[in-house]
PDB file of N, CA and C in Angstrom:
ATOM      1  N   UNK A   1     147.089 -65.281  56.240  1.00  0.00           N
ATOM      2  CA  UNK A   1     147.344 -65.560  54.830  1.00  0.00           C
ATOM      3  C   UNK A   1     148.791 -66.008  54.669  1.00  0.00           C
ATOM      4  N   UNK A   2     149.173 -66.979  53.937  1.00  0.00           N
ATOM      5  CA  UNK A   2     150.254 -67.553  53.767  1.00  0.00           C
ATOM      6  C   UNK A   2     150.817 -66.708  53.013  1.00  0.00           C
ATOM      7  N   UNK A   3     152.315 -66.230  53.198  1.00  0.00           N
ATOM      8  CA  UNK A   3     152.969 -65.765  51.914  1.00  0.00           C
ATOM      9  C   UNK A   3     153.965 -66.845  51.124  1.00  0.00           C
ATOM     10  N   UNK A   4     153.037 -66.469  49.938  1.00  0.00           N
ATOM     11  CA  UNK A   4     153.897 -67.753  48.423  1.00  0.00           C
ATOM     12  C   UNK A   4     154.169 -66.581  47.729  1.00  0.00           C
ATOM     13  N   UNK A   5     155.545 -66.980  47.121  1.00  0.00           N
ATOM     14  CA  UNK A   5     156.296 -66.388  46.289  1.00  0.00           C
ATOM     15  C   UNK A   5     155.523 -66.816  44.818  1.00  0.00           C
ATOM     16  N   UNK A   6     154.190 -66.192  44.332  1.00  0.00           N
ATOM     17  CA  UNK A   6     153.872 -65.856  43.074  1.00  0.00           C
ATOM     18  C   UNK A   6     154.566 -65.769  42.001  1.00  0.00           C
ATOM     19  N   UNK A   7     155.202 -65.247  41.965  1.00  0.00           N
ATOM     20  CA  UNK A   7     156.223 -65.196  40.620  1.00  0.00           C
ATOM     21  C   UNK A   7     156.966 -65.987  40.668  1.00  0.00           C
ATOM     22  N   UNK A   8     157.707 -67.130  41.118  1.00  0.00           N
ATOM     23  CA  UNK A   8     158.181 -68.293  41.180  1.00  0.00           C
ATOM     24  C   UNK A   8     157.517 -69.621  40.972  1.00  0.00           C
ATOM     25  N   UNK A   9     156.244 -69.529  41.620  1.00  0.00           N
ATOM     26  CA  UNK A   9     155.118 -70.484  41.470  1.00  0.00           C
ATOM     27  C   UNK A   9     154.192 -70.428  39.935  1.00  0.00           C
ATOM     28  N   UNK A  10     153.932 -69.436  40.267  1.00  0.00           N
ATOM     29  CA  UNK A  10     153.560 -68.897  38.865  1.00  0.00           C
ATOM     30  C   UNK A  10     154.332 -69.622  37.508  1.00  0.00           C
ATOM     31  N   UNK A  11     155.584 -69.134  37.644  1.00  0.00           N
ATOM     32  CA  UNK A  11     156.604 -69.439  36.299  1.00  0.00           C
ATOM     33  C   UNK A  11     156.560 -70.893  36.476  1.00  0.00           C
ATOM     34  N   UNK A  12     156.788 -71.679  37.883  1.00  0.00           N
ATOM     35  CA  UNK A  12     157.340 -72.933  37.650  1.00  0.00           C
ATOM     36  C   UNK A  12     155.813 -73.952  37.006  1.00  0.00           C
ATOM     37  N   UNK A  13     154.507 -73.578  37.146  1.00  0.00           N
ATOM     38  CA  UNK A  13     153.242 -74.096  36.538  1.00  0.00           C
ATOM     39  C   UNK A  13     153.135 -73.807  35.071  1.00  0.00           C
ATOM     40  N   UNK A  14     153.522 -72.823  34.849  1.00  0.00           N
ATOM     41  CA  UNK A  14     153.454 -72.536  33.217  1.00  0.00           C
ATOM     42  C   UNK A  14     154.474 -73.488  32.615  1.00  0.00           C
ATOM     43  N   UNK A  15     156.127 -73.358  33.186  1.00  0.00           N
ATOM     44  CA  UNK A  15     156.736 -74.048  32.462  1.00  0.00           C
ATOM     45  C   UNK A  15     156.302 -76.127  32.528  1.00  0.00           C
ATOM     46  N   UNK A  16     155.903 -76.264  33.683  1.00  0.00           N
ATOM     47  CA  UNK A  16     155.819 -77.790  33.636  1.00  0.00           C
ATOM     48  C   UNK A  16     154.566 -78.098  32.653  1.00  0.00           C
ATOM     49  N   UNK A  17     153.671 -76.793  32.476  1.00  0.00           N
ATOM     50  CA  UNK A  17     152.647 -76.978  31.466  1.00  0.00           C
ATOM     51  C   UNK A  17     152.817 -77.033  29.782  1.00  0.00           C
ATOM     52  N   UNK A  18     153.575 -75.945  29.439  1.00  0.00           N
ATOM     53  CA  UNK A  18     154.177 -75.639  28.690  1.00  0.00           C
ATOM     54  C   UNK A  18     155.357 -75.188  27.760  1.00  0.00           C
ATOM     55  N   UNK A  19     156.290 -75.961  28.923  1.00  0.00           N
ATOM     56  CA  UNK A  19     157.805 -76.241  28.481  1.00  0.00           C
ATOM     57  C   UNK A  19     157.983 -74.479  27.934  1.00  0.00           C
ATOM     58  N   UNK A  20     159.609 -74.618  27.726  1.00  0.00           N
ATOM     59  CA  UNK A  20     160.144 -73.053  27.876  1.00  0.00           C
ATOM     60  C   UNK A  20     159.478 -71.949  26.750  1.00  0.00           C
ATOM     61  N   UNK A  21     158.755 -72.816  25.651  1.00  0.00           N
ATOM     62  CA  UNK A  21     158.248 -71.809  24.891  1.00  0.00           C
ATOM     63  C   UNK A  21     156.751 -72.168  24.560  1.00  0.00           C
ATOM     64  N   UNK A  22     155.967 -71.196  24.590  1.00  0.00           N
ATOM     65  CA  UNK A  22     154.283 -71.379  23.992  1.00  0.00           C
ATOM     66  C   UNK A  22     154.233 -71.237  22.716  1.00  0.00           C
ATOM     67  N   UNK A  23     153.319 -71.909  22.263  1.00  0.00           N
ATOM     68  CA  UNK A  23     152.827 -71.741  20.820  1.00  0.00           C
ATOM     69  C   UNK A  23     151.568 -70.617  20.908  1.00  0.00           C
ATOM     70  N   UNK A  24     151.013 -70.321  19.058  1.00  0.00           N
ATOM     71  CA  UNK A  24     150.084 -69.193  19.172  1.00  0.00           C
ATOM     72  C   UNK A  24     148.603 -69.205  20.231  1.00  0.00           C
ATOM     73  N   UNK A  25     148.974 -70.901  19.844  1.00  0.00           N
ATOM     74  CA  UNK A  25     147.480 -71.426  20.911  1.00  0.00           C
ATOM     75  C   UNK A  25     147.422 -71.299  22.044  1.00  0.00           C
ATOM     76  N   UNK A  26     148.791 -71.550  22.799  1.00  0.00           N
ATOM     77  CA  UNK A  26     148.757 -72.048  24.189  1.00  0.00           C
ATOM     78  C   UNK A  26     148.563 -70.417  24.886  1.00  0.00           C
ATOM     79  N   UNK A  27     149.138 -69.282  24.183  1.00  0.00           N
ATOM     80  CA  UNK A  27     149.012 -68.124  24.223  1.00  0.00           C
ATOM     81  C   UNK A  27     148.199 -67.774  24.470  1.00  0.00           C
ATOM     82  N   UNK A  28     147.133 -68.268  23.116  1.00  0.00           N
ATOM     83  CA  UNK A  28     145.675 -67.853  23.224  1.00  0.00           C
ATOM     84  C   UNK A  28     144.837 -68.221  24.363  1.00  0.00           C
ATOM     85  N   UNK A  29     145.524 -69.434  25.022  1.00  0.00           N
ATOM     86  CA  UNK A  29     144.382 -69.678  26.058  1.00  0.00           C
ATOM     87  C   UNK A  29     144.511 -69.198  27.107  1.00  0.00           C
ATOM     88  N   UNK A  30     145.798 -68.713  27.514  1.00  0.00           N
ATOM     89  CA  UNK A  30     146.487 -68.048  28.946  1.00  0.00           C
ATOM     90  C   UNK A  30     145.914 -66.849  28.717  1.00  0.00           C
ATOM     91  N   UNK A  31     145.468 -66.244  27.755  1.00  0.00           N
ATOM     92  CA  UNK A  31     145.121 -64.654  27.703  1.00  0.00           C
ATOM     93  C   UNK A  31     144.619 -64.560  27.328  1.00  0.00           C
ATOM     94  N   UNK A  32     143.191 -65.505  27.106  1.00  0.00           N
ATOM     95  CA  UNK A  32     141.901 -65.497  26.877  1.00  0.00           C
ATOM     96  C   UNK A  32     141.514 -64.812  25.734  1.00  0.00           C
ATOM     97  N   UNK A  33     142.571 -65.286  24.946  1.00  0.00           N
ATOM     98  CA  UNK A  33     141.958 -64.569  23.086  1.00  0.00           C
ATOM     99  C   UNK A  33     141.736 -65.717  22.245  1.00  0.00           C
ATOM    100  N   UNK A  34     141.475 -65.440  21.420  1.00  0.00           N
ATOM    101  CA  UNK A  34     140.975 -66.722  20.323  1.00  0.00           C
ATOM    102  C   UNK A  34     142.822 -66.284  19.172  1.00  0.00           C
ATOM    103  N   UNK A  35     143.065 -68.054  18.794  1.00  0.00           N
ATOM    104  CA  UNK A  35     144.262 -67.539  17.986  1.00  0.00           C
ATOM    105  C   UNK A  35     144.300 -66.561  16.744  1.00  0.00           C
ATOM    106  N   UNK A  36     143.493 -66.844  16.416  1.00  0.00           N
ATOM    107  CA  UNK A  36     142.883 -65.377  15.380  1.00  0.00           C
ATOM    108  C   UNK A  36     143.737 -64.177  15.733  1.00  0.00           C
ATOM    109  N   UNK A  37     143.277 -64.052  16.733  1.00  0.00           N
ATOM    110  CA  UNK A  37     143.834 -62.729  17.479  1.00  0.00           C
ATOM    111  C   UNK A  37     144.598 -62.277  17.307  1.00  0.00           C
ATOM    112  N   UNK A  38     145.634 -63.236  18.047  1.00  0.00           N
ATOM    113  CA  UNK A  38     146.896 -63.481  18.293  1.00  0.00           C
ATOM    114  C   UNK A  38     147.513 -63.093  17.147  1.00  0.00           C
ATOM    115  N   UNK A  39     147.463 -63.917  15.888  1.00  0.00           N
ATOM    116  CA  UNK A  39     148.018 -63.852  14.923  1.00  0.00           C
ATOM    117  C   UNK A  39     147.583 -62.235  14.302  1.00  0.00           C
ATOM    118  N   UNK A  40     146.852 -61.723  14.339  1.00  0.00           N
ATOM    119  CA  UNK A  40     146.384 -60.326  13.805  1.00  0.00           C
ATOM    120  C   UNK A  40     147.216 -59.518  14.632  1.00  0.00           C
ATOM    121  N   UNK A  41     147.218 -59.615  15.869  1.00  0.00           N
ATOM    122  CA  UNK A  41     148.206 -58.557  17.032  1.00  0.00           C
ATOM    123  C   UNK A  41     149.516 -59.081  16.354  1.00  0.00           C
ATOM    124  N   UNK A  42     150.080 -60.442  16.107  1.00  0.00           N
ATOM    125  CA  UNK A  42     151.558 -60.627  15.703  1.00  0.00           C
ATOM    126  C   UNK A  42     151.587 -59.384  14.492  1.00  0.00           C
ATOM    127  N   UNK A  43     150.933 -59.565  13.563  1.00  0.00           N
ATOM    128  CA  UNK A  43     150.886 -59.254  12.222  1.00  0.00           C
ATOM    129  C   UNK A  43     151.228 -57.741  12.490  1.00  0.00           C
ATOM    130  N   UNK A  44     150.077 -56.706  13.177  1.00  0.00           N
ATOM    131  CA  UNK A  44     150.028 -55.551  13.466  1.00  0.00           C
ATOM    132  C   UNK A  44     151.121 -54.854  14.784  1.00  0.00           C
ATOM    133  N   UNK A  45     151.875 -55.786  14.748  1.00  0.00           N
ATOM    134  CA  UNK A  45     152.857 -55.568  15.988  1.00  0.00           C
ATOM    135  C   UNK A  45     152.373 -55.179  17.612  1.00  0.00           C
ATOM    136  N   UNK A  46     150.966 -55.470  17.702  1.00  0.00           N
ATOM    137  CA  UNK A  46     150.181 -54.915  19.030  1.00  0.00           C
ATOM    138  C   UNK A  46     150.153 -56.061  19.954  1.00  0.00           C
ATOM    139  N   UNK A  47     151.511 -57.117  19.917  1.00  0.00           N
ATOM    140  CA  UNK A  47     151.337 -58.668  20.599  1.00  0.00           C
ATOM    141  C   UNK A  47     151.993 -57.882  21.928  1.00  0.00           C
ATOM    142  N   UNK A  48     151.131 -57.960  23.191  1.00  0.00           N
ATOM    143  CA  UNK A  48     151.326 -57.815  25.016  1.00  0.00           C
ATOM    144  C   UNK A  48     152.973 -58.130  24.549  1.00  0.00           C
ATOM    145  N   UNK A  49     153.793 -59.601  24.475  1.00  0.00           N
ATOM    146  CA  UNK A  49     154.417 -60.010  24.431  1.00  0.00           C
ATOM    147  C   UNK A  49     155.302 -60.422  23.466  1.00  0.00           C
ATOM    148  N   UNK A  50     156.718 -60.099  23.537  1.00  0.00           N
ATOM    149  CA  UNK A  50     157.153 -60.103  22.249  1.00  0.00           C
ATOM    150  C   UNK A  50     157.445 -62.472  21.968  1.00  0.00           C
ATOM    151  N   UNK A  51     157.506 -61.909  20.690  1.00  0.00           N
ATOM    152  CA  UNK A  51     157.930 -63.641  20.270  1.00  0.00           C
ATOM    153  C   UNK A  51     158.764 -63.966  19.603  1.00  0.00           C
ATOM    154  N   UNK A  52     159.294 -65.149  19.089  1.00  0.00           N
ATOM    155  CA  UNK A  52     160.420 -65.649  18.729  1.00  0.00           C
ATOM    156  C   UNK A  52     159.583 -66.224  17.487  1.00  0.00           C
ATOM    157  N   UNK A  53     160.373 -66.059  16.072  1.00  0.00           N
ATOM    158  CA  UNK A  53     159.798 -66.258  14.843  1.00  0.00           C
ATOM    159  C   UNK A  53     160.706 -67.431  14.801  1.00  0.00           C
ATOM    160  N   UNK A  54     160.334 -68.728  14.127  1.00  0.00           N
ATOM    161  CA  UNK A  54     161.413 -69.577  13.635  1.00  0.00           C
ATOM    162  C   UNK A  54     161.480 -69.939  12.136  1.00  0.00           C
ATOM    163  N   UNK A  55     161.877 -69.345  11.322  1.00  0.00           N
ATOM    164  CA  UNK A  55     161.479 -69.263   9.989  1.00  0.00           C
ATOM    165  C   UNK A  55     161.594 -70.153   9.198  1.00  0.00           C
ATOM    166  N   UNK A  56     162.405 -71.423   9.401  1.00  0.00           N
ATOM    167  CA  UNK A  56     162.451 -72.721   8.491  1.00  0.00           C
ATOM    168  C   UNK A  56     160.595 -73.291   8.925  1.00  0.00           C
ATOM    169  N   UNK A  57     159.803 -73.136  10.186  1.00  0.00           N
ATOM    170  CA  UNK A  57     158.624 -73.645   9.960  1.00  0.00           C
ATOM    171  C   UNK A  57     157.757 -72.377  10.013  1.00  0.00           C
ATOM    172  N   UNK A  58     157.804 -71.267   9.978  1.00  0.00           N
ATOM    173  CA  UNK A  58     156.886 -69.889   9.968  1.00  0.00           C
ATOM    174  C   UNK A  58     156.170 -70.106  11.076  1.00  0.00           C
ATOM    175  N   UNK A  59     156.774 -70.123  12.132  1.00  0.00           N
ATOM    176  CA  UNK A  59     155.408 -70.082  13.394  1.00  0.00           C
ATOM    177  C   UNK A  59     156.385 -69.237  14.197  1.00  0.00           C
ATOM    178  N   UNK A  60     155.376 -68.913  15.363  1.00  0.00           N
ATOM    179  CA  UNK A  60     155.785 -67.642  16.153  1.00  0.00           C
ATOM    180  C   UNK A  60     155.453 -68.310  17.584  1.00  0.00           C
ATOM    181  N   UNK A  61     156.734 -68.254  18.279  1.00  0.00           N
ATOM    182  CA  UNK A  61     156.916 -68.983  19.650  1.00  0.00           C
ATOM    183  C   UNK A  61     157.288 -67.683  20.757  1.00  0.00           C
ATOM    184  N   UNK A  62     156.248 -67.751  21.962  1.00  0.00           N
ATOM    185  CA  UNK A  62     156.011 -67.039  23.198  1.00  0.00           C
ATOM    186  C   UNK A  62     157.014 -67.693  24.200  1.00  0.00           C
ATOM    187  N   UNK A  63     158.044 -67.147  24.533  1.00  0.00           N
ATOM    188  CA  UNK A  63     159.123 -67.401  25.584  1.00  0.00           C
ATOM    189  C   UNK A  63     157.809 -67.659  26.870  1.00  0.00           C
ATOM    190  N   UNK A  64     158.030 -68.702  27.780  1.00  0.00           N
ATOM    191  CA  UNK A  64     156.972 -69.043  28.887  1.00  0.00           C
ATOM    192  C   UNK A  64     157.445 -68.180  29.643  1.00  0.00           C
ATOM    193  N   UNK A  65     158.327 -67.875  29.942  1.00  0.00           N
ATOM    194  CA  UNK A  65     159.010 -66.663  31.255  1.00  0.00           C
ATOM    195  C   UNK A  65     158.101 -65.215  30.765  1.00  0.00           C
ATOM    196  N   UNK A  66     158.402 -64.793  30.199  1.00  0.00           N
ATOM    197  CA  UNK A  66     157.502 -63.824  29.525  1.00  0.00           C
ATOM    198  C   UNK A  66     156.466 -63.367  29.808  1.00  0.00           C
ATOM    199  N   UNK A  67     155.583 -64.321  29.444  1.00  0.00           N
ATOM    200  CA  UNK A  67     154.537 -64.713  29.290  1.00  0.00           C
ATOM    201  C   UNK A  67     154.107 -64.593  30.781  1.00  0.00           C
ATOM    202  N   UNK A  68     154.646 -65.310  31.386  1.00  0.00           N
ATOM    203  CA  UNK A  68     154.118 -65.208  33.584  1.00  0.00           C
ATOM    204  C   UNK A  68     154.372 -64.334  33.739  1.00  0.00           C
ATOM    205  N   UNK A  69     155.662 -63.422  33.378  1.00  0.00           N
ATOM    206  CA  UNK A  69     156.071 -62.026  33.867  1.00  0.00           C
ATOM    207  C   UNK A  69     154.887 -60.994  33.982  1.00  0.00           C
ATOM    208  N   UNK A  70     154.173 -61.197  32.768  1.00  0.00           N
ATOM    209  CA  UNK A  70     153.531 -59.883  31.755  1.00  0.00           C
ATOM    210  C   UNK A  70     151.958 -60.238  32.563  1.00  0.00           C
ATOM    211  N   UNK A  71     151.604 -62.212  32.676  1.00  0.00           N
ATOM    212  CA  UNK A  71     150.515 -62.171  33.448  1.00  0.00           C
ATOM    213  C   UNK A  71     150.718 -61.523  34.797  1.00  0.00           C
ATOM    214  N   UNK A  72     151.861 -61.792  35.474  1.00  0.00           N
ATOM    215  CA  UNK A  72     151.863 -61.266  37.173  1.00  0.00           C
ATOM    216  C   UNK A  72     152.370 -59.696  36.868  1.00  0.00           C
ATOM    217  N   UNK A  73     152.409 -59.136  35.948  1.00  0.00           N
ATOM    218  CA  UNK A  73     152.582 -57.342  35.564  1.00  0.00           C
ATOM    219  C   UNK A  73     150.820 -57.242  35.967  1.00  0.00           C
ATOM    220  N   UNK A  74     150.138 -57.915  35.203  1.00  0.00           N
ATOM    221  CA  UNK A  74     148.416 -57.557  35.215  1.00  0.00           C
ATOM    222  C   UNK A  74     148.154 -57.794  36.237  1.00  0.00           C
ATOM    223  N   UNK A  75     148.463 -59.030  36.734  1.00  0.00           N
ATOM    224  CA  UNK A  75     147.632 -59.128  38.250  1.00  0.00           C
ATOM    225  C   UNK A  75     147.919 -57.975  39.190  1.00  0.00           C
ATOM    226  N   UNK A  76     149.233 -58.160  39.235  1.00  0.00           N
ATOM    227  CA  UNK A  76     149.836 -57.040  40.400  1.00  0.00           C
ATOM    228  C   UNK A  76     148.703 -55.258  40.152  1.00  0.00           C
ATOM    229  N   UNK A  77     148.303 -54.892  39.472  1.00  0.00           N
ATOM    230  CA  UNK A  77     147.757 -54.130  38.801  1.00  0.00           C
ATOM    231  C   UNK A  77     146.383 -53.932  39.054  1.00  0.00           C
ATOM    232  N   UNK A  78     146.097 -55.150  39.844  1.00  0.00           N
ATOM    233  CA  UNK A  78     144.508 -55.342  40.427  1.00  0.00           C
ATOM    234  C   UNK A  78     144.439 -55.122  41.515  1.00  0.00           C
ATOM    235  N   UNK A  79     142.979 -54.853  42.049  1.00  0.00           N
ATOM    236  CA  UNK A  79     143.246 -54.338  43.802  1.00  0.00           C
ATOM    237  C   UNK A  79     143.396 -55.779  44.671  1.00  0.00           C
ATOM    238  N   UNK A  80     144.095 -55.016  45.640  1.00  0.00           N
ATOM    239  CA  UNK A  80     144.650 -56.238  46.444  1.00  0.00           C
ATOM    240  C   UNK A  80     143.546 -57.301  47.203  1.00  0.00           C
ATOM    241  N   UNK A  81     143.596 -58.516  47.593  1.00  0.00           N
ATOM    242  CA  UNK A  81     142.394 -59.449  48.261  1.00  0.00           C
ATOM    243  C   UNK A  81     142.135 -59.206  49.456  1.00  0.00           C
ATOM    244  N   UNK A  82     141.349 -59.214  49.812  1.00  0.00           N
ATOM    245  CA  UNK A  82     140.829 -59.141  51.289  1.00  0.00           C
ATOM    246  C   UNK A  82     142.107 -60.081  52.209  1.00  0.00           C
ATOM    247  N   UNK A  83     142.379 -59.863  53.294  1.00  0.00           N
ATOM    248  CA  UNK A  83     143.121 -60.509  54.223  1.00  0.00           C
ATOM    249  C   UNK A  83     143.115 -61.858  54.171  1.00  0.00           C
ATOM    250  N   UNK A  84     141.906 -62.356  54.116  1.00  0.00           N
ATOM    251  CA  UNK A  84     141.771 -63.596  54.429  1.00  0.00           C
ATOM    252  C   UNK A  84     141.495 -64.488  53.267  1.00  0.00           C
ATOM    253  N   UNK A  85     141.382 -63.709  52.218  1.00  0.00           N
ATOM    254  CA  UNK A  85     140.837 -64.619  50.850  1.00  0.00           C
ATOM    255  C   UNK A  85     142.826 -64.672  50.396  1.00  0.00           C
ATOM    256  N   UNK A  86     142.686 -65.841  49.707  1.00  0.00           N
ATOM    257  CA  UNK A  86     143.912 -66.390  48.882  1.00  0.00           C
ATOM    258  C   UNK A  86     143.639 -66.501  47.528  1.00  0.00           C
ATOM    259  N   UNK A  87     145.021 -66.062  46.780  1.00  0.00           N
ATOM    260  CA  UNK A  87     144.762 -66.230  45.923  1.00  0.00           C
ATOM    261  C   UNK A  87     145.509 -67.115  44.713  1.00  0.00           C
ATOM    262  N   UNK A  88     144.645 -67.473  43.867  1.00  0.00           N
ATOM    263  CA  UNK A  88     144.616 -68.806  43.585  1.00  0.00           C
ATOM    264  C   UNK A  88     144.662 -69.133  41.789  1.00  0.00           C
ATOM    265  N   UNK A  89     145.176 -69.494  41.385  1.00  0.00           N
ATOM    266  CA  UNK A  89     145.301 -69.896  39.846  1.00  0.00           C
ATOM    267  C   UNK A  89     145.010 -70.835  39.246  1.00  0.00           C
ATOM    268  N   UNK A  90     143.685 -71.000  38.737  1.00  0.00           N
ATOM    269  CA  UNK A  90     142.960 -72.414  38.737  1.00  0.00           C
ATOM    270  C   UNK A  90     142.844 -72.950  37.227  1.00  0.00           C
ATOM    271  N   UNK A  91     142.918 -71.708  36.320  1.00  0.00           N
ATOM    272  CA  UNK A  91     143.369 -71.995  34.923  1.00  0.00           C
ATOM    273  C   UNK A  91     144.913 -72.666  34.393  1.00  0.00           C
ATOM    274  N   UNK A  92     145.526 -72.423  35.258  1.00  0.00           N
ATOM    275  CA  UNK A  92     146.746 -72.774  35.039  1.00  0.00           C
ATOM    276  C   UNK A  92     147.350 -74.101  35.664  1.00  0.00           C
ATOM    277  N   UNK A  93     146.639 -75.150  34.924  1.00  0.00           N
ATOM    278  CA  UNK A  93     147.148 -76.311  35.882  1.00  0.00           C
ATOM    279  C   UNK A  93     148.424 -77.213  35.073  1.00  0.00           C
ATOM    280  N   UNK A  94     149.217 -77.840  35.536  1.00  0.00           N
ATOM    281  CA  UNK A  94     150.195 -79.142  35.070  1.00  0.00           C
ATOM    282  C   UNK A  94     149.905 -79.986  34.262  1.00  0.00           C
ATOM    283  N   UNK A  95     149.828 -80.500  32.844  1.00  0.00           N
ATOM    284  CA  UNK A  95     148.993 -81.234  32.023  1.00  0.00           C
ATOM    285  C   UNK A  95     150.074 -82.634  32.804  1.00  0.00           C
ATOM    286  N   UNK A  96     149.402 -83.516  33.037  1.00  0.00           N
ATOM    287  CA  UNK A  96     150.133 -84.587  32.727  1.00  0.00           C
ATOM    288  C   UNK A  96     150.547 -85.618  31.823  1.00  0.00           C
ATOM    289  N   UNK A  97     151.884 -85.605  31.752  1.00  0.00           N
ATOM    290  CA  UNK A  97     152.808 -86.194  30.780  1.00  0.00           C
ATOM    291  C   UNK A  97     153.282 -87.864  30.545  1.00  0.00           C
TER     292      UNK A  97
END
Protein backbone atom coordinates (compact mmCIF):
# COMPACT_ATOMS: atom_id res chain seq x y z
CA UNK A 1 0.00 0.00 0.00
CA UNK A 2 1.33 3.31 -0.94
CA UNK A 3 1.61 5.87 1.77
CA UNK A 4 -0.18 9.40 0.63
CA UNK A 5 -0.28 12.06 2.89
CA UNK A 6 -4.32 12.34 3.16
CA UNK A 7 -4.63 15.38 4.78
CA UNK A 8 -2.64 17.29 2.30
CA UNK A 9 -4.27 15.64 -0.67
CA UNK A 10 -7.38 15.80 0.76
CA UNK A 11 -7.20 19.75 1.45
CA UNK A 12 -5.40 20.42 -1.85
CA UNK A 13 -8.85 18.66 -3.95
CA UNK A 14 -11.31 20.53 -1.95
CA UNK A 15 -9.55 23.75 -2.36
CA UNK A 16 -8.96 23.45 -6.34
CA UNK A 17 -12.75 22.45 -6.15
CA UNK A 18 -13.90 24.93 -4.07
CA UNK A 19 -11.59 27.76 -3.60
CA UNK A 20 -10.75 28.82 0.16
CA UNK A 21 -14.34 29.11 1.23
CA UNK A 22 -17.68 26.83 0.66
CA UNK A 23 -20.97 28.02 0.34
CA UNK A 24 -24.24 26.45 2.23
CA UNK A 25 -24.50 24.17 -0.86
CA UNK A 26 -21.16 23.08 -1.55
CA UNK A 27 -21.31 22.06 2.25
CA UNK A 28 -24.30 20.33 1.72
CA UNK A 29 -22.91 18.12 -0.77
CA UNK A 30 -19.51 17.19 0.97
CA UNK A 31 -21.64 16.05 3.98
CA UNK A 32 -24.32 14.62 2.40
CA UNK A 33 -27.17 16.88 3.82
CA UNK A 34 -29.68 18.66 1.88
CA UNK A 35 -29.15 22.71 2.34
CA UNK A 36 -32.19 22.83 4.37
CA UNK A 37 -30.23 21.31 6.87
CA UNK A 38 -27.52 23.12 6.89
CA UNK A 39 -29.24 26.22 7.32
CA UNK A 40 -31.46 24.78 10.37
CA UNK A 41 -28.02 23.39 12.11
CA UNK A 42 -26.58 27.20 11.26
CA UNK A 43 -29.73 28.61 12.86
CA UNK A 44 -29.70 26.10 15.97
CA UNK A 45 -25.95 26.40 16.39
CA UNK A 46 -25.54 22.35 15.85
CA UNK A 47 -23.28 23.24 12.39
CA UNK A 48 -20.09 20.07 12.58
CA UNK A 49 -18.27 23.24 11.44
CA UNK A 50 -18.05 26.60 12.41
CA UNK A 51 -18.69 29.49 9.54
CA UNK A 52 -17.99 32.83 8.54
CA UNK A 53 -21.23 35.14 8.32
CA UNK A 54 -20.75 38.04 5.78
CA UNK A 55 -23.44 40.39 6.60
CA UNK A 56 -23.59 43.08 3.80
CA UNK A 57 -24.98 39.74 1.65
CA UNK A 58 -26.46 37.42 4.73
CA UNK A 59 -24.89 34.20 3.67
CA UNK A 60 -22.81 31.91 5.71
CA UNK A 61 -19.35 30.79 4.27
CA UNK A 62 -17.50 27.25 5.37
CA UNK A 63 -13.63 27.94 5.57
CA UNK A 64 -12.47 24.77 2.95
CA UNK A 65 -9.57 23.91 5.45
CA UNK A 66 -12.11 23.16 7.97
CA UNK A 67 -14.18 21.53 6.33
CA UNK A 68 -11.24 18.56 5.15
CA UNK A 69 -10.01 18.78 8.68
CA UNK A 70 -13.45 17.77 10.30
CA UNK A 71 -14.01 15.25 7.05
CA UNK A 72 -10.43 13.46 7.78
CA UNK A 73 -11.49 13.85 11.93
CA UNK A 74 -14.51 11.26 10.61
CA UNK A 75 -12.65 9.19 8.48
CA UNK A 76 -9.77 8.68 10.78
CA UNK A 77 -12.59 7.43 13.19
CA UNK A 78 -13.45 4.47 10.91
CA UNK A 79 -11.88 1.08 11.05
CA UNK A 80 -8.82 0.88 9.27
CA UNK A 81 -8.70 -0.92 5.33
CA UNK A 82 -7.53 -4.09 4.77
CA UNK A 83 -3.71 -4.03 3.71
CA UNK A 84 -4.19 -4.17 0.37
CA UNK A 85 -7.37 -2.16 -0.37
CA UNK A 86 -6.62 1.79 -0.92
CA UNK A 87 -8.25 4.28 -0.13
CA UNK A 88 -9.85 6.48 -2.29
CA UNK A 89 -12.07 9.74 -2.62
CA UNK A 90 -14.23 9.61 -5.52
CA UNK A 91 -16.82 12.27 -4.48
CA UNK A 92 -14.41 14.76 -4.29
CA UNK A 93 -13.21 15.54 -7.66
CA UNK A 94 -11.53 19.03 -9.39
CA UNK A 95 -14.40 20.83 -11.29
CA UNK A 96 -12.82 22.15 -14.26
CA UNK A 97 -12.34 25.76 -14.77
Amino acid sequence: MKSVDFINKTLDIMLNRYGPFMTVHEYAEVMKLKPDTVLKQIADGSVDVGTIENPNRRKHLFPTALVAQYVLEIIGGLPANDEGEVFKLHSIVPRGK
